[in-house]
C-alpha atoms as a PDB file:
ATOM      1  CA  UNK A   1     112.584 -10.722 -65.652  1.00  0.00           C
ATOM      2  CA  UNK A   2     113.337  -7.012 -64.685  1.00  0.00           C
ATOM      3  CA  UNK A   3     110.530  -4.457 -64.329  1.00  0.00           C
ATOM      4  CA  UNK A   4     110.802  -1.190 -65.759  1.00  0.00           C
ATOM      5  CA  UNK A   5     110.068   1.960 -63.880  1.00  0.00           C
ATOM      6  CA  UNK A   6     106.520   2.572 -65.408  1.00  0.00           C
ATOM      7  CA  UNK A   7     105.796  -1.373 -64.560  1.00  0.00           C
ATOM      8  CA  UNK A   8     106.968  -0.779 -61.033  1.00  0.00           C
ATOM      9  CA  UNK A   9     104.490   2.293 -60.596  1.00  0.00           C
ATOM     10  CA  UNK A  10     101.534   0.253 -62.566  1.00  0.00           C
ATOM     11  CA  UNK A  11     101.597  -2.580 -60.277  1.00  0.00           C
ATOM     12  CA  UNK A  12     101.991  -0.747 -57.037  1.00  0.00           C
ATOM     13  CA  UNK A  13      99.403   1.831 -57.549  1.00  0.00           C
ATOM     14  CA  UNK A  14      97.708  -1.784 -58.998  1.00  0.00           C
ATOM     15  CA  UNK A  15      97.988  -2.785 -55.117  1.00  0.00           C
ATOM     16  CA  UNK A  16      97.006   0.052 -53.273  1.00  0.00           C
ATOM     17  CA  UNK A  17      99.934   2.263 -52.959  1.00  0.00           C
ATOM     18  CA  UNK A  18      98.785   6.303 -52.798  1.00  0.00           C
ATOM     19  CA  UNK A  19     102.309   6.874 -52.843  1.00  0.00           C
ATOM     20  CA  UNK A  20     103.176   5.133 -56.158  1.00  0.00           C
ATOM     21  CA  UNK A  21      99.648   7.280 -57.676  1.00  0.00           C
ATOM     22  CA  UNK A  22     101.482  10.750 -56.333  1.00  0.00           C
ATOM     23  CA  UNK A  23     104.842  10.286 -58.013  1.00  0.00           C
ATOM     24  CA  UNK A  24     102.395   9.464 -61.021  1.00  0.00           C
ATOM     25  CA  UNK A  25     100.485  12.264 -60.684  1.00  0.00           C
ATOM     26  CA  UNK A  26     103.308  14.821 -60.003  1.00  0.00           C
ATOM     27  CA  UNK A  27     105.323  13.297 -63.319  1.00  0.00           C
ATOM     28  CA  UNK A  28     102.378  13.418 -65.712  1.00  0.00           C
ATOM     29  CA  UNK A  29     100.287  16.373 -64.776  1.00  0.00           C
ATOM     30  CA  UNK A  30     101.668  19.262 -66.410  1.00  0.00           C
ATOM     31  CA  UNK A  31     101.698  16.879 -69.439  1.00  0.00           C
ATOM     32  CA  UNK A  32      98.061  16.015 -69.381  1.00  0.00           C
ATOM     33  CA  UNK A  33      96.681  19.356 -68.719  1.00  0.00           C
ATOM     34  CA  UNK A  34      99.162  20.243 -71.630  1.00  0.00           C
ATOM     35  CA  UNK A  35      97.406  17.673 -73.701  1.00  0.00           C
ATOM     36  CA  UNK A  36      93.975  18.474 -72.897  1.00  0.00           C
ATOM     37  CA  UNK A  37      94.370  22.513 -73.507  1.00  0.00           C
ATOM     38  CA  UNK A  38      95.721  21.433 -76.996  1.00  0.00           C
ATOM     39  CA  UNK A  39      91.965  20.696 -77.800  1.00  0.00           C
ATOM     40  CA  UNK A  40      89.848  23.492 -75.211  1.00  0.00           C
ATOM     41  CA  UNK A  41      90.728  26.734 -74.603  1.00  0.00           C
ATOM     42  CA  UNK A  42      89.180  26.928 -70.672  1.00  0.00           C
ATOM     43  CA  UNK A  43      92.533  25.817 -68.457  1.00  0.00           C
ATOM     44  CA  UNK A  44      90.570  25.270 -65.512  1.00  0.00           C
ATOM     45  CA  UNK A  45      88.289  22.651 -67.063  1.00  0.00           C
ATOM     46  CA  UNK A  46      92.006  21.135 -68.453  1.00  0.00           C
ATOM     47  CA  UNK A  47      93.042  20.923 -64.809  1.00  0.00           C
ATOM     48  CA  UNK A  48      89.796  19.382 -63.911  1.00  0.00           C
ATOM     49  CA  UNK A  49      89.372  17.069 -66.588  1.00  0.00           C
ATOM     50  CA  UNK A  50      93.120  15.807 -65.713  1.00  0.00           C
ATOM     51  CA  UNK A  51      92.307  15.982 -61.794  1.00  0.00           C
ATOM     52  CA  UNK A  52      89.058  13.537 -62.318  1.00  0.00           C
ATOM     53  CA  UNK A  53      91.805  11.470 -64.779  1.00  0.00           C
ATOM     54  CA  UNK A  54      93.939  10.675 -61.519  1.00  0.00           C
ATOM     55  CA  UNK A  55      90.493  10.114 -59.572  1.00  0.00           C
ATOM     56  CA  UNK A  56      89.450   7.726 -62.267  1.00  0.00           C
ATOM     57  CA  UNK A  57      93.009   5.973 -62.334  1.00  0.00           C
ATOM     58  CA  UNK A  58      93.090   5.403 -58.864  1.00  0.00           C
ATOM     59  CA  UNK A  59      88.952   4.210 -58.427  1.00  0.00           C
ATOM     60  CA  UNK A  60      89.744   2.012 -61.644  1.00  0.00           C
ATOM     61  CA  UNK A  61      92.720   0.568 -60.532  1.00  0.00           C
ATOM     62  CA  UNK A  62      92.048  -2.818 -60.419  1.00  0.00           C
ATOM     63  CA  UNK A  63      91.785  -2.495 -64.176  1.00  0.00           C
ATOM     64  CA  UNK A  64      95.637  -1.753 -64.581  1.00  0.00           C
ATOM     65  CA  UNK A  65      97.146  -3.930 -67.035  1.00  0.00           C
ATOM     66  CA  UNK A  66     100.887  -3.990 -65.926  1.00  0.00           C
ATOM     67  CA  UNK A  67     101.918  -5.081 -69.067  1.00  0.00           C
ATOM     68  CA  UNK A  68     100.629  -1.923 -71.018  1.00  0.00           C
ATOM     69  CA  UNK A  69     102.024   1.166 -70.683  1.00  0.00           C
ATOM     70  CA  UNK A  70     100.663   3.145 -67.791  1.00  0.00           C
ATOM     71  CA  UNK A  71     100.858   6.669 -69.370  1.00  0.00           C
ATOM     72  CA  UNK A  72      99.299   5.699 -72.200  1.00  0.00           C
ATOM     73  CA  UNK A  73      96.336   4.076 -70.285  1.00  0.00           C
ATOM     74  CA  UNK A  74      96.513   7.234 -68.340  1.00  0.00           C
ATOM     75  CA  UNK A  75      95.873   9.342 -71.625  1.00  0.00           C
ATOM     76  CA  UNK A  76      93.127   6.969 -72.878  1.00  0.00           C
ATOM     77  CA  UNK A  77      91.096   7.837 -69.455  1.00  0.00           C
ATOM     78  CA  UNK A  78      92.223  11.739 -70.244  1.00  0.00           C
ATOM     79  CA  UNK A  79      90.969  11.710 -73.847  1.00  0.00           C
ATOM     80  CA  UNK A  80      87.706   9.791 -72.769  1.00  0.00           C
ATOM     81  CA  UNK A  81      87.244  12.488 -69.884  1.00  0.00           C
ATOM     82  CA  UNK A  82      87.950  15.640 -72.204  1.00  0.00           C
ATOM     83  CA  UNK A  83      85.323  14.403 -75.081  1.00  0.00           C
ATOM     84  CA  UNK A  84      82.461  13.667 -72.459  1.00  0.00           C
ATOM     85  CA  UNK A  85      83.282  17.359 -71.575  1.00  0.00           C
ATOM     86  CA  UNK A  86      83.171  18.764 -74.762  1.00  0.00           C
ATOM     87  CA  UNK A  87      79.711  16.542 -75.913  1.00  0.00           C
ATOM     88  CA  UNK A  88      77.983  17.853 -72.395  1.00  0.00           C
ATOM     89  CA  UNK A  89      79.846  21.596 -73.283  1.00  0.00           C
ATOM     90  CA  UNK A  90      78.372  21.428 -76.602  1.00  0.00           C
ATOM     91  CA  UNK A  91      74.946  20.018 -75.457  1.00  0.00           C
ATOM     92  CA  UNK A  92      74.644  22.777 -72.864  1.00  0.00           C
ATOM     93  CA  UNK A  93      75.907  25.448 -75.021  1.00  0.00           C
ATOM     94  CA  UNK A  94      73.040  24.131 -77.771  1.00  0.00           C
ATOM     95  CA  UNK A  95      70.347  23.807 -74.457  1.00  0.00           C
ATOM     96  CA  UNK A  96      71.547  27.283 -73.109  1.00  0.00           C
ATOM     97  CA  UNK A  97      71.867  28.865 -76.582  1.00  0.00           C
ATOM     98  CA  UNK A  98      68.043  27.254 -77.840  1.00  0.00           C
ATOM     99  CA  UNK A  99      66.383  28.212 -74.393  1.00  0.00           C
ATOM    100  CA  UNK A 100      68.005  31.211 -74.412  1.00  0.00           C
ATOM    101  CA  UNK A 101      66.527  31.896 -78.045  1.00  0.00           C
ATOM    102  CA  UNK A 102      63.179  30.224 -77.677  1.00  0.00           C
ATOM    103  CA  UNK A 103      62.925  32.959 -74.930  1.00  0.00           C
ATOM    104  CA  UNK A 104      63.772  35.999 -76.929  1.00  0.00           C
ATOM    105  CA  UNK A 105      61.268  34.927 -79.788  1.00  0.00           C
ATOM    106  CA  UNK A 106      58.961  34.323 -76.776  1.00  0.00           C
ATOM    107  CA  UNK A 107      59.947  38.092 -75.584  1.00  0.00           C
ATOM    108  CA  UNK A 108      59.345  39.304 -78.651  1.00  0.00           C
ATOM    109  CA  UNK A 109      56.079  37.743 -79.899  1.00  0.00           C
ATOM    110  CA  UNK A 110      54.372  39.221 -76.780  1.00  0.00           C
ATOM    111  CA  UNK A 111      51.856  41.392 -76.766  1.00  0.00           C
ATOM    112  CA  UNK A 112      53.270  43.485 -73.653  1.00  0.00           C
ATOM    113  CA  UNK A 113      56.695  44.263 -76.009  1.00  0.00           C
ATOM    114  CA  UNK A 114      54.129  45.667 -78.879  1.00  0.00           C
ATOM    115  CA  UNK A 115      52.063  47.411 -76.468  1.00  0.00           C
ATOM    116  CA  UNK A 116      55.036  48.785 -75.227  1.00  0.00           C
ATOM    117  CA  UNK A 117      56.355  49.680 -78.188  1.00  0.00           C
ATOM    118  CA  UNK A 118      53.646  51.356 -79.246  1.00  0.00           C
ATOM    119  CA  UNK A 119      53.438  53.275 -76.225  1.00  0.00           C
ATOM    120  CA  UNK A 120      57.015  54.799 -76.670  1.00  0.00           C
ATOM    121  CA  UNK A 121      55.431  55.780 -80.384  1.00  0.00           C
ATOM    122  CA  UNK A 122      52.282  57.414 -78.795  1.00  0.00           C
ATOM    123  CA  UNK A 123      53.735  58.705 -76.126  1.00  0.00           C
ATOM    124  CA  UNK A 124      56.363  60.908 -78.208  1.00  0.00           C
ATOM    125  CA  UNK A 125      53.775  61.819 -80.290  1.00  0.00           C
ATOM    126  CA  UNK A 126      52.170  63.085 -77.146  1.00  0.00           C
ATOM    127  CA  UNK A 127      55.019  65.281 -76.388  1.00  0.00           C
ATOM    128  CA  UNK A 128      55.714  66.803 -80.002  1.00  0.00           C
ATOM    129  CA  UNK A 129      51.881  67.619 -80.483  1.00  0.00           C
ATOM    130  CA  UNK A 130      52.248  69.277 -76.807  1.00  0.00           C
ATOM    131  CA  UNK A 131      54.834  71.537 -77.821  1.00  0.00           C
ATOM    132  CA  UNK A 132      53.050  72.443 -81.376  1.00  0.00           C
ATOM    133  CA  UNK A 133      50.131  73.936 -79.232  1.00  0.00           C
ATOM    134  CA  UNK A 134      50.009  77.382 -79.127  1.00  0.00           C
ATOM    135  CA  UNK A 135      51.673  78.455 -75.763  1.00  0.00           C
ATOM    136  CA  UNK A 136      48.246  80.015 -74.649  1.00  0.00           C
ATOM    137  CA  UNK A 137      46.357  76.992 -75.363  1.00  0.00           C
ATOM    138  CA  UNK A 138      49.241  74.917 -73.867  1.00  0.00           C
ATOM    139  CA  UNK A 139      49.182  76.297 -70.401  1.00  0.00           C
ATOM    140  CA  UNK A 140      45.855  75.588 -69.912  1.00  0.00           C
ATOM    141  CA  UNK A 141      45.868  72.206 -71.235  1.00  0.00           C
ATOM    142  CA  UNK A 142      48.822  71.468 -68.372  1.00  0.00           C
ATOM    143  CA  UNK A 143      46.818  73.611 -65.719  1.00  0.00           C
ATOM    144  CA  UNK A 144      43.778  71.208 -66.010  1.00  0.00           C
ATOM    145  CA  UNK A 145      45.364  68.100 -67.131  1.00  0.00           C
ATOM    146  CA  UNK A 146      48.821  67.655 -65.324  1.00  0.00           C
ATOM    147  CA  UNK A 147      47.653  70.258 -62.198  1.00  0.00           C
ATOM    148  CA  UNK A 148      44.057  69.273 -61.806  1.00  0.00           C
ATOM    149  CA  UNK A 149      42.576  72.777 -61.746  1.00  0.00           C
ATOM    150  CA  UNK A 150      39.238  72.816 -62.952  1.00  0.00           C
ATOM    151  CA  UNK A 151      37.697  75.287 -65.337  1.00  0.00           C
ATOM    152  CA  UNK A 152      36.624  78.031 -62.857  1.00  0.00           C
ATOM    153  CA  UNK A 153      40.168  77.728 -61.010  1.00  0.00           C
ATOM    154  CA  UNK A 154      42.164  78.503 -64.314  1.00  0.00           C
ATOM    155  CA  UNK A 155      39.718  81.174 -65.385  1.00  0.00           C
ATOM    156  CA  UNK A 156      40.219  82.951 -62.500  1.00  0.00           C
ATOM    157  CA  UNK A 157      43.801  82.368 -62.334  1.00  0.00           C
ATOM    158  CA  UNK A 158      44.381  83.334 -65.910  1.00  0.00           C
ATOM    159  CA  UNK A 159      41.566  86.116 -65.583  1.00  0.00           C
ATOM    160  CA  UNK A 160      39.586  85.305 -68.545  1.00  0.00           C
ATOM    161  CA  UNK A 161      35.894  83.816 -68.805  1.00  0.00           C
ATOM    162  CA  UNK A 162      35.241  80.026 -68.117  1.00  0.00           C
ATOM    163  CA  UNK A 163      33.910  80.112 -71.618  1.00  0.00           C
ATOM    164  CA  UNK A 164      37.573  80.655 -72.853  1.00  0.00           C
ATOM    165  CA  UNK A 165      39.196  77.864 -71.091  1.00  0.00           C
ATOM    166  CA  UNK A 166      36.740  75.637 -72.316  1.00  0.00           C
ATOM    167  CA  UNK A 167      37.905  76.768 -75.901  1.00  0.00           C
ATOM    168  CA  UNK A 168      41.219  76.383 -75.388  1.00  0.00           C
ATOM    169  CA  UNK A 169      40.770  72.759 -73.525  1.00  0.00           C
ATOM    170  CA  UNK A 170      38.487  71.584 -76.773  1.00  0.00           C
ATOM    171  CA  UNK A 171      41.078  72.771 -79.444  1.00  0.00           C
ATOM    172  CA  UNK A 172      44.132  71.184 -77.526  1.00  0.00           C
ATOM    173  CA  UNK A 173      41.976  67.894 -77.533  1.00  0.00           C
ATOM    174  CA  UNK A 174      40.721  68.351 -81.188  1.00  0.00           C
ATOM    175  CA  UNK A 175      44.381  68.991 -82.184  1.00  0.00           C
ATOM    176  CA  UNK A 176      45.742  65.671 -80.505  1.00  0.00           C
ATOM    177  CA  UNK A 177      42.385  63.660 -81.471  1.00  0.00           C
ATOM    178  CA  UNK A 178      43.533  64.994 -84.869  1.00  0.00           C
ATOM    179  CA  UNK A 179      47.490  64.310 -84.698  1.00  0.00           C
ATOM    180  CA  UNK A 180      46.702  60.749 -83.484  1.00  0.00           C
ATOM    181  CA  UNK A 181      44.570  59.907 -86.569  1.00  0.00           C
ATOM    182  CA  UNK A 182      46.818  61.135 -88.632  1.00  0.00           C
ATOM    183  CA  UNK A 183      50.250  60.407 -87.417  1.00  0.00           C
ATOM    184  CA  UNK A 184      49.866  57.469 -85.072  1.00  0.00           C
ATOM    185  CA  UNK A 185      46.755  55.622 -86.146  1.00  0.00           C
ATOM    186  CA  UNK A 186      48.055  56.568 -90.267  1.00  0.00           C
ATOM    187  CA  UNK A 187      44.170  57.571 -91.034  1.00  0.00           C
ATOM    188  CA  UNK A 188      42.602  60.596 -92.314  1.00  0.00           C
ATOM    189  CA  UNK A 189      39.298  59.822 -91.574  1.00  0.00           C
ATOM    190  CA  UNK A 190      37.314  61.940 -88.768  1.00  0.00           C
ATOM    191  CA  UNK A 191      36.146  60.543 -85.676  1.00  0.00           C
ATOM    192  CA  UNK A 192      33.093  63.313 -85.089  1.00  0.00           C
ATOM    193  CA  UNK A 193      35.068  66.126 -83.238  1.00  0.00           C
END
């Protein structure tokens, strides 16, 4: 009884021979990476997917059935190999996809992203009420609160009366006491300016 070509290379890399699994592996590769990018789109996991198919061949060997086709074993161990991949793709897509979600509503749902938001809110109501002050009124405010000066300094550096800086201080503070009720805090209600 004559052996056929594939029978020849099934019972020799059967027994051992590296050789025999090379000629294998050179004749069938393109083929099987060929086959397994028909199904994913990633190349490199096709070439890996058929590299661990050789590995698998040649650790399994002693499996070989000489009388079955070799190739077609070959694409058995290929097709087993590419849907273990896509199952653990899937599975870490789903893990990375539900963590990755479960951390955004986590993001979200925290007080810190409110308080910040609100911040943003009060804080550009800040500025806008800032620039409705009178310009008088609005120097002063930004002498004592973004300089430091006290009373005294900016009366004598604006050469009016302590008495007047005062004034203008209390309505700047009365006029954002008064924006923030209204526009940030949506009440109308006084607070006992």
């Amino acid at each position: 009884m004559e052996c056929d070509k594939g029978t020849k290379l099934a019972l020799a890399i059967k027994s051992g021979d590296e050789r025999a699994l090379e000629v294998f592996f050179r004749m069938e590769y393109n083929n099987l990476v060929h086959f397994i990018n028909s199904y994913i789109t990633d190349s490199s996991a096709a070439e890996d997917i058929v590299q661990d198919t050789f590995i698998t061949l040649w650790d399994k060997r002693f499996l070989i059935d000489e009388q079955q086709n070799l190739r077609s074993y070959t694409y058995k161990i290929a097709r087993n190999k590419m849907l273990n991949y896509l199952r653990d793709d899937k599975y870490r897509r789903n893990c990375v996809e539900a963590d990755l979600e479960q951390l955004n509503l986590i993001a979200l749902s925290d007080d810190y992203v409110l308080e910040r938001i609100d911040a943003l809110s009060l804080e550009e109501l800040i500025n806008k009420t800032y620039l409705q002050l009178p310009e008088d009124v609005r120097s002063t405010f930004k002498l004592n609160r973004e300089f430091g000066m006290t009373y005294s300094q900016i009366a004598d550096r604006q050469q009016v009366p302590v008495k007047a800086v005062e004034y203008k201080i209390r309505k700047a503070l009365h006029y954002f006491r008064k924006k923030l009720r209204t526009d940030f805090l949506g009440k109308e209600s006084q607070i006992g300016v």
